[in-house]
Every structure is written in structure tokens, then in C-alpha cells.
Protein backbone atom coordinates (compact mmCIF):
# COMPACT_ATOMS: atom_id res chain seq x y z
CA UNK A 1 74.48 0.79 -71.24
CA UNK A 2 75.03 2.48 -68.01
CA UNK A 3 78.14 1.18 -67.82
CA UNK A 4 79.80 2.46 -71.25
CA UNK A 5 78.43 5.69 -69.60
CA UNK A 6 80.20 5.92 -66.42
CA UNK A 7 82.96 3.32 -66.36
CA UNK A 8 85.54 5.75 -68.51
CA UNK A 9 84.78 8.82 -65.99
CA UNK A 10 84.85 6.50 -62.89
CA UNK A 11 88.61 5.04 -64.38
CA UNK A 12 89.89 8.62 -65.71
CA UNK A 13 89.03 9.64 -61.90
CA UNK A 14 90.73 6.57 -60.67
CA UNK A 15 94.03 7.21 -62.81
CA UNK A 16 93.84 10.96 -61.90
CA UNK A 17 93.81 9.91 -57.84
CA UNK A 18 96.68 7.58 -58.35
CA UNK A 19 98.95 9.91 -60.20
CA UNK A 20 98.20 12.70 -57.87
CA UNK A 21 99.15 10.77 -55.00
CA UNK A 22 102.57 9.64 -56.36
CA UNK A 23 103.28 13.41 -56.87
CA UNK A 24 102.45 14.13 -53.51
CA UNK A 25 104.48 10.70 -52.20
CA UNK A 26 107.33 12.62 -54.48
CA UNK A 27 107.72 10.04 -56.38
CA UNK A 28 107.40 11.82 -59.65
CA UNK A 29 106.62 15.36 -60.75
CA UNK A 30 103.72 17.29 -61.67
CA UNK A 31 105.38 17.41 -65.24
CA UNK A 32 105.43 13.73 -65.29
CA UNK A 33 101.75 13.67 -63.71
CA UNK A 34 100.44 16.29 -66.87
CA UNK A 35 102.81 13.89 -69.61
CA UNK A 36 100.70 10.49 -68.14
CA UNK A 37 97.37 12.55 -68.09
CA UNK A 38 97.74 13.42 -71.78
CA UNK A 39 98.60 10.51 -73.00
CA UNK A 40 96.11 8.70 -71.65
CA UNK A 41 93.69 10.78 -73.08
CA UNK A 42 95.26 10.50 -76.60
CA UNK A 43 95.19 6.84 -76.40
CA UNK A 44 91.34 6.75 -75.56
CA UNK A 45 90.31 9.22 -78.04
CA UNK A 46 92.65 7.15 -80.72
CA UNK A 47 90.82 3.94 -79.55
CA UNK A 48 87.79 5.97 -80.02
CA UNK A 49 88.71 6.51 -83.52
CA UNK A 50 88.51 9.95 -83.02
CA UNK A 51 92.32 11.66 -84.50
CA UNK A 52 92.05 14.87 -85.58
CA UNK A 53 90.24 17.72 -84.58
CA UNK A 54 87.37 17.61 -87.12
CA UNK A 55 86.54 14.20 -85.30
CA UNK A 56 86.89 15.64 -81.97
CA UNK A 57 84.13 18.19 -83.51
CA UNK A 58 81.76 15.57 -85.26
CA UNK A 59 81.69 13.42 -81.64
CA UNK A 60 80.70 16.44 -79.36
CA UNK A 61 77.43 17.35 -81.93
């Protein structure tokens, strides 16, 4: 249980570290960085089931 707890912040971190790095390497931009950080996001809260605001809402309460 622990695990469905911490293992999305520990990856999100992960993903954030790596991205950072290749903007700082200057190997891609912090516009490219924020596009990648997004869409990740959308594609976990989609997976999460959660598309729309109202969702987004119902999850947090």
C-alpha cells in the first residue's frame, strides 16, 4: 500500500531530475522541459481516469 503511495512522487521526482539536467547539459530547452512535464501529467491523470475538471475536483475531496 505504501508503495501506490510513494512510488508516483518518487518517479515524477525522478523524471523532473532527468529533464532538468538535459536542460542544463543544453540539450533541450526549458520550453521543451515544461511541454514533457505536462504531458506526463496528463497521461497519469488520464490513466487515472480522471479527464475533466469536475474529476480533478471529485479525487481531491
Amino acid at each position: 500500500m505504501i508503495c501506490l503511495i510513494f512510488f508516483p512522487m518518487y518517479a515524477f521526482y525522478q523524471i523532473g531530475k532527468q529533464l532538468v539536467r538535459e536542460v542544463e547539459k543544453g540539450n533541450s530547452t526549458w520550453a521543451t522541459f515544461w511541454t514533457t512535464t505536462v504531458g506526463v501529467f496528463v497521461a497519469v491523470f488520464t490513466l487515472l481516469g480522471v479527464t475533466s475538471v469536475d474529476d480533478l475536483s471529485t479525487l481531491g475531496s
